[in-house]
N, C-alpha and C. Protein backbone atom coordinates (compact mmCIF):
# COMPACT_ATOMS: atom_id res chain seq x y z
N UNK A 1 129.18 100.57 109.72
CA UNK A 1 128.62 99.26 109.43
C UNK A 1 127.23 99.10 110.06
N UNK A 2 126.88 99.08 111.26
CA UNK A 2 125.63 99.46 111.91
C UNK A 2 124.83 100.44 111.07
N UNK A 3 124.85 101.16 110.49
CA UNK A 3 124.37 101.94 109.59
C UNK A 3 123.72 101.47 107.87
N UNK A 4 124.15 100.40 107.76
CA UNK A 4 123.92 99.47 106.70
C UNK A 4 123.20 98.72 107.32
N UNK A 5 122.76 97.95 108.02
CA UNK A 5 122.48 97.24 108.92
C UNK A 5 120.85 97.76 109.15
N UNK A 6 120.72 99.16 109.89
CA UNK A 6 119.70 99.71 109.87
C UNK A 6 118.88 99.89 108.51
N UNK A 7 119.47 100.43 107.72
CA UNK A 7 119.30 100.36 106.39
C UNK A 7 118.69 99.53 105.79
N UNK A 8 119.14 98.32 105.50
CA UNK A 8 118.59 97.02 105.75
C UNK A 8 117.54 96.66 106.47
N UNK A 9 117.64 96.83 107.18
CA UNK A 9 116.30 96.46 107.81
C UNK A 9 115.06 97.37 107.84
N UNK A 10 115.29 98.36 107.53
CA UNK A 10 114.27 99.81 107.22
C UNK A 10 113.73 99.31 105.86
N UNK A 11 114.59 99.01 104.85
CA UNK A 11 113.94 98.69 103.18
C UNK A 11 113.48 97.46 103.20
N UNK A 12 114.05 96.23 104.06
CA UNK A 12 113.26 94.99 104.02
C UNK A 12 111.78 95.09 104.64
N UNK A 13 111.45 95.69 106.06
CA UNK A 13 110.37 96.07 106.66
C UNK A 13 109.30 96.86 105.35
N UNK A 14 110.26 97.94 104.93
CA UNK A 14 109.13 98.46 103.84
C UNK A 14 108.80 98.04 103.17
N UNK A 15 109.59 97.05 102.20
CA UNK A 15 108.66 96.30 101.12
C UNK A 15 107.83 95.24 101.95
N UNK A 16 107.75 94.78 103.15
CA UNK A 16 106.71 93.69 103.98
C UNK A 16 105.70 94.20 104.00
N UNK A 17 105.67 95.92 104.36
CA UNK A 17 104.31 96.61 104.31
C UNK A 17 103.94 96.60 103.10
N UNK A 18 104.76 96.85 102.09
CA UNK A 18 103.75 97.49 100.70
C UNK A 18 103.51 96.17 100.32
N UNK A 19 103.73 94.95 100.35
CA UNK A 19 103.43 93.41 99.70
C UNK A 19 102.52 93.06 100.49
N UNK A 20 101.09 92.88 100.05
CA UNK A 20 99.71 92.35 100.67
C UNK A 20 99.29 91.01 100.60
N UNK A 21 98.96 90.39 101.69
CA UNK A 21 98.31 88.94 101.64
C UNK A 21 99.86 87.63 101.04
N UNK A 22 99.37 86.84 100.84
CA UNK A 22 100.82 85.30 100.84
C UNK A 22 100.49 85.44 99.29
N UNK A 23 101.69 84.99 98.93
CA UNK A 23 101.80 84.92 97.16
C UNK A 23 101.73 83.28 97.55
N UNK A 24 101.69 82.94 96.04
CA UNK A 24 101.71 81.42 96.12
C UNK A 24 101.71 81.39 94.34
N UNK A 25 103.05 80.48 94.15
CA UNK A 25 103.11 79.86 92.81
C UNK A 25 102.04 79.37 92.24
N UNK A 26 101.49 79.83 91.34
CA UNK A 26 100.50 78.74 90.74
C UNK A 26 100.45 79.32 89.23
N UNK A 27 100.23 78.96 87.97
CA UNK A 27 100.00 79.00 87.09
C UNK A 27 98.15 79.15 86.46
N UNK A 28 97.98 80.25 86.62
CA UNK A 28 96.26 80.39 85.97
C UNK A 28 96.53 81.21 85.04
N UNK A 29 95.39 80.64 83.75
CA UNK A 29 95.23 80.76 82.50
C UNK A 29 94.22 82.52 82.86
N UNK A 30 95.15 83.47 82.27
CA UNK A 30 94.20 84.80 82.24
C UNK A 30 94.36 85.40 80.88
N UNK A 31 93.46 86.26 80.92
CA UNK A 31 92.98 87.13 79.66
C UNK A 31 93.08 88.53 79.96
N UNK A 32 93.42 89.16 79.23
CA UNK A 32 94.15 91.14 79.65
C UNK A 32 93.83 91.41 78.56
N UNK A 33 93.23 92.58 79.02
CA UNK A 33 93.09 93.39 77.68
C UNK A 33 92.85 94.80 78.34
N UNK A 34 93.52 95.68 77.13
CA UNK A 34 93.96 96.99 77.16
C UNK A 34 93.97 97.42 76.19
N UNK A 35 93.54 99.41 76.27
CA UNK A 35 93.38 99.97 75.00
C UNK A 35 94.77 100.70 74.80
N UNK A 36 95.48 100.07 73.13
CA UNK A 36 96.53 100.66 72.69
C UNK A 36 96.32 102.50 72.79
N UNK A 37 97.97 103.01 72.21
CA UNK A 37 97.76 104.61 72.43
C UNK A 37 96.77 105.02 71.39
N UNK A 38 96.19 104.68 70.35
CA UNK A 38 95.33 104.23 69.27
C UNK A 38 94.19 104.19 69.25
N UNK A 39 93.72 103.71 70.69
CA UNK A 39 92.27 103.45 71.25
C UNK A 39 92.04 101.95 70.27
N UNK A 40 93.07 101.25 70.04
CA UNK A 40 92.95 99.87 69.44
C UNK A 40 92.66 98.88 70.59
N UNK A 41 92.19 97.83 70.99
CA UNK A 41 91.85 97.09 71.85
C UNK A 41 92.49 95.93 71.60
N UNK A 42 93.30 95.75 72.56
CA UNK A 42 94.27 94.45 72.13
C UNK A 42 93.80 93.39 73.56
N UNK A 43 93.79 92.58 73.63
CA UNK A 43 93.53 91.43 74.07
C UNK A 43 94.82 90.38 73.65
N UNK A 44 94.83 89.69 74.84
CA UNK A 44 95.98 88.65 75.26
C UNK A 44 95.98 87.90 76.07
N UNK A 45 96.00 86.31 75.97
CA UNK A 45 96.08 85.29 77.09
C UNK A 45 97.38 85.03 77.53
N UNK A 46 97.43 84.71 78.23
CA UNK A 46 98.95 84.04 79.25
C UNK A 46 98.31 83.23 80.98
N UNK A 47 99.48 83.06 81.05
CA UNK A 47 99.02 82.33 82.71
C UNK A 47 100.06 83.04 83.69
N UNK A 48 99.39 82.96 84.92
CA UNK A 48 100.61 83.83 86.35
C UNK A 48 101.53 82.97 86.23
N UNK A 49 102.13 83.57 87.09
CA UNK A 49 103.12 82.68 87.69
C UNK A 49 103.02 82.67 89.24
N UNK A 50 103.05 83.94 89.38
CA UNK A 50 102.37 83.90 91.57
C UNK A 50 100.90 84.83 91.42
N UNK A 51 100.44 84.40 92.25
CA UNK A 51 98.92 84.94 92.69
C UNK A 51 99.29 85.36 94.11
N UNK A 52 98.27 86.67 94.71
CA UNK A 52 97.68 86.25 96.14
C UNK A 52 96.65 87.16 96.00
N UNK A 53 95.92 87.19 96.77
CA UNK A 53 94.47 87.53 96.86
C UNK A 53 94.27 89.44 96.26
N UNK A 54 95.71 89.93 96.03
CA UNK A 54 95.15 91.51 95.98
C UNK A 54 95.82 91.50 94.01
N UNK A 55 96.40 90.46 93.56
CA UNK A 55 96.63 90.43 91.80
C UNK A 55 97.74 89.27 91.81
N UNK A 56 98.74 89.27 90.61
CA UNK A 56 99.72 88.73 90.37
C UNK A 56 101.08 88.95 89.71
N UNK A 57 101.72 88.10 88.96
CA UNK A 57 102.45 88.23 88.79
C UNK A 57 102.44 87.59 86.86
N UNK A 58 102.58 88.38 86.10
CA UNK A 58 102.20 87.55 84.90
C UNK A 58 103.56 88.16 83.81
N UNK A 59 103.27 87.37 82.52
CA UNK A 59 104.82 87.85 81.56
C UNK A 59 104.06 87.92 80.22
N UNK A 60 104.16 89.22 79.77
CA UNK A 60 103.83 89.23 78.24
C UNK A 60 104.61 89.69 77.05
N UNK A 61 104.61 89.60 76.40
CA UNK A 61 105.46 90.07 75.32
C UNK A 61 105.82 91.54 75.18
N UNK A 62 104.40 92.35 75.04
CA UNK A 62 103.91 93.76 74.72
C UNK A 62 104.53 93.94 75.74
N UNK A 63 105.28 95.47 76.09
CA UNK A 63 105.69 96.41 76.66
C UNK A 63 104.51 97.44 77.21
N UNK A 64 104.48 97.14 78.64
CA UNK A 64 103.26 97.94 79.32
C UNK A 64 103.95 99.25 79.95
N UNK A 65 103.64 100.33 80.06
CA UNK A 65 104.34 101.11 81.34
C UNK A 65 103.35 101.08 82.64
N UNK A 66 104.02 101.53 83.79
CA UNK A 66 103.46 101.27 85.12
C UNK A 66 102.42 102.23 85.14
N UNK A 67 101.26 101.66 86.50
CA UNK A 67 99.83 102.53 85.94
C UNK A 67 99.18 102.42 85.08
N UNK A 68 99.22 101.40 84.07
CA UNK A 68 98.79 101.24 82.77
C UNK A 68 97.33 100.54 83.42
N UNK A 69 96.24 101.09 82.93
CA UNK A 69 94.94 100.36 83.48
C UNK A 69 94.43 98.93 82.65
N UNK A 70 94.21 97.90 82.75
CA UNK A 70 93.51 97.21 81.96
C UNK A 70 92.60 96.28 82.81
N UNK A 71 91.83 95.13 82.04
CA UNK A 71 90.81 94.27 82.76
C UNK A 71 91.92 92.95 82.63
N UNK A 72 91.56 92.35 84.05
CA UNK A 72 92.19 91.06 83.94
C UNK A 72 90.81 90.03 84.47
N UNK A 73 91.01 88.84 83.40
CA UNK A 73 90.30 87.94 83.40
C UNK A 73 90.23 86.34 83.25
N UNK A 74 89.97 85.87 84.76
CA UNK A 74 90.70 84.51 85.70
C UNK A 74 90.03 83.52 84.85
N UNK A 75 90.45 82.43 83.39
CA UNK A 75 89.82 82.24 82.64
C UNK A 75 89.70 80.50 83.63
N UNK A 76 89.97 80.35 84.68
CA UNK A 76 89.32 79.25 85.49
C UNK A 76 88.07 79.40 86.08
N UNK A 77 88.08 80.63 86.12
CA UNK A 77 86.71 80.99 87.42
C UNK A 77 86.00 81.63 86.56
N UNK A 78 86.30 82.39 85.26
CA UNK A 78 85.28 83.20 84.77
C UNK A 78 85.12 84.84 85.40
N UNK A 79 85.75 85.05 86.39
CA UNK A 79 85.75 85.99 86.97
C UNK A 79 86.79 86.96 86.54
N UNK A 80 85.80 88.15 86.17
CA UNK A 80 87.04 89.44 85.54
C UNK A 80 87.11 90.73 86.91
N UNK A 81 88.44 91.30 86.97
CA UNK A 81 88.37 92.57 87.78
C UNK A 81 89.15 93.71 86.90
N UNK A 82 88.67 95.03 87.01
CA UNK A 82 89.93 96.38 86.54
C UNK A 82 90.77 95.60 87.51
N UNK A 83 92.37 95.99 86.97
CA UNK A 83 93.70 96.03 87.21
C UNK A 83 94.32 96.88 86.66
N UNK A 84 95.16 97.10 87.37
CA UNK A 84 96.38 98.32 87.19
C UNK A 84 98.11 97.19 86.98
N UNK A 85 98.99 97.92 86.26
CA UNK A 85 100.23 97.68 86.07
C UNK A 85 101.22 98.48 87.69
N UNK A 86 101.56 97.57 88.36
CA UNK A 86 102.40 98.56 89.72
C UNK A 86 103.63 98.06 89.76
N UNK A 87 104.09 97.47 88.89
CA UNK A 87 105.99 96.57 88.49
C UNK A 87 106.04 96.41 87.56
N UNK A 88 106.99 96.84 86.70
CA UNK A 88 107.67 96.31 85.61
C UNK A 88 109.27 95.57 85.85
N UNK A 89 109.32 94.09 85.83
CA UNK A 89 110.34 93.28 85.69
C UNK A 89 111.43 93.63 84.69
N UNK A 90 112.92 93.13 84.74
CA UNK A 90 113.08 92.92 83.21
C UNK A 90 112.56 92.22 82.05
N UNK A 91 113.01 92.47 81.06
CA UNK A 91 112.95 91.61 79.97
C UNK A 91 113.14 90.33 80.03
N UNK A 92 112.62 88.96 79.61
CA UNK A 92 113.35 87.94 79.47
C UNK A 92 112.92 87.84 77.91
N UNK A 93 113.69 86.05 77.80
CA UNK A 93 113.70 85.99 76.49
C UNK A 93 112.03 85.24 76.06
N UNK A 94 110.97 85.37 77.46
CA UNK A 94 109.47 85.20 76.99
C UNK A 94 108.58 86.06 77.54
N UNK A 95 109.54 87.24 77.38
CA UNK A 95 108.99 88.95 77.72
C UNK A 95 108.73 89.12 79.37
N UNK A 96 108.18 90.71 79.77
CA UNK A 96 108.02 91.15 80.41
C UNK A 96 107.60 90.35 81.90
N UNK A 97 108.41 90.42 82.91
CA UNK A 97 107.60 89.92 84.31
C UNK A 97 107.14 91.64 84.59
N UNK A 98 105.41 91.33 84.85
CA UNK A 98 104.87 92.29 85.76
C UNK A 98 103.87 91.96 86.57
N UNK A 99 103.93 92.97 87.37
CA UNK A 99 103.19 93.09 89.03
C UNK A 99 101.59 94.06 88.59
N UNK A 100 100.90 92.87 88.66
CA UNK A 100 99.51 93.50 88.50
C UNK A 100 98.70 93.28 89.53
N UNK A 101 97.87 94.19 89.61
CA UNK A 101 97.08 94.55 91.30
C UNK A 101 95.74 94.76 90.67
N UNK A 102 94.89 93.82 91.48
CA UNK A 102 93.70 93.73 91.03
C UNK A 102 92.79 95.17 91.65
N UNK A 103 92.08 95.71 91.03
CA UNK A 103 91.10 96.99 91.90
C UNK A 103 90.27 96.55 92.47
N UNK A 104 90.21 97.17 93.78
CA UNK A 104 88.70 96.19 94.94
C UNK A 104 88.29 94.53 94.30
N UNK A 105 89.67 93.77 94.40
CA UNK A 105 89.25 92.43 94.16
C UNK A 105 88.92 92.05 95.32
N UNK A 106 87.35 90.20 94.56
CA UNK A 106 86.87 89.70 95.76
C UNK A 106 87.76 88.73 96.08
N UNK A 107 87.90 88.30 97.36
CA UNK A 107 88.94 87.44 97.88
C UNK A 107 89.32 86.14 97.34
N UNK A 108 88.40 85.42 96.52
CA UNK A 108 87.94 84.41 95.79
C UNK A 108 88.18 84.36 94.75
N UNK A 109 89.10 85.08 94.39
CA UNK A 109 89.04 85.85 92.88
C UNK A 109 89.82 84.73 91.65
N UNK A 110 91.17 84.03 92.39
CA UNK A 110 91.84 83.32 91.82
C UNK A 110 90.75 81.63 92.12
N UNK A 111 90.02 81.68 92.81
CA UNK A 111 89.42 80.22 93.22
C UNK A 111 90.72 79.09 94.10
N UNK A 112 91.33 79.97 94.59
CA UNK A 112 92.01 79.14 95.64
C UNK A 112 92.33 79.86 96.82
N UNK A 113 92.84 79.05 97.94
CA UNK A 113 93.16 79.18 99.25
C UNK A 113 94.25 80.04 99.65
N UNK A 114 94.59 81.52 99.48
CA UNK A 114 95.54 82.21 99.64
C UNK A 114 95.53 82.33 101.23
């Protein structure tokens, strides 16, 4: 039992390290776009659901795989950064929750107080 225990507390500690900066609920209107296997350029709006200063948390229909590179663009601030795909959620019934990580984003990026 102590052995679970450790366990526990070894995988909770690790995901504290790999999760950067305070999330915070908020809903911002963004723009993604990514080149299909096609080299087709698809573009798509939606809004987060959590932010914190290093990407978010957003839900789209399209089926991304992880590592998938695209531009994300904070349609409050006007401000675009490269992003990468680093979570894929399940399915719901208004598609995909995923974990997107902004590349060398500026701290300011969402226009609020993380």
């Amino acid at each position: 039992m102590s052995l679970k225990l450790r366990e526990s507390k070894t995988v909770s500690a690790h995901y504290r390290e790999k999760r950067r900066g305070r999330r915070m609920n908020s809903r911002v209107p963004v723009r993604l776009e990514w080149d299909d296997e096609s080299g087709k350029r698809i573009v798509v709006e939606a809004h987060t659901r959590i932010v914190n200063p290093y990407g978010c948390m957003v839900v789209l229909q399209q089926s991304l795989n992880l590592e998938h590179r695209l531009a994300l663009s904070n349609l409050a601030t006007q401000s675009s950064n490269a992003a990468v795909i680093v979570w894929k959620g399940n399915a719901r019934p208004d598609g995909w929750e995923y974990g997107v990580e902004l590349v060398a984003p500026e701290m300011d990026f969402w226009g609020l107080e993380l």
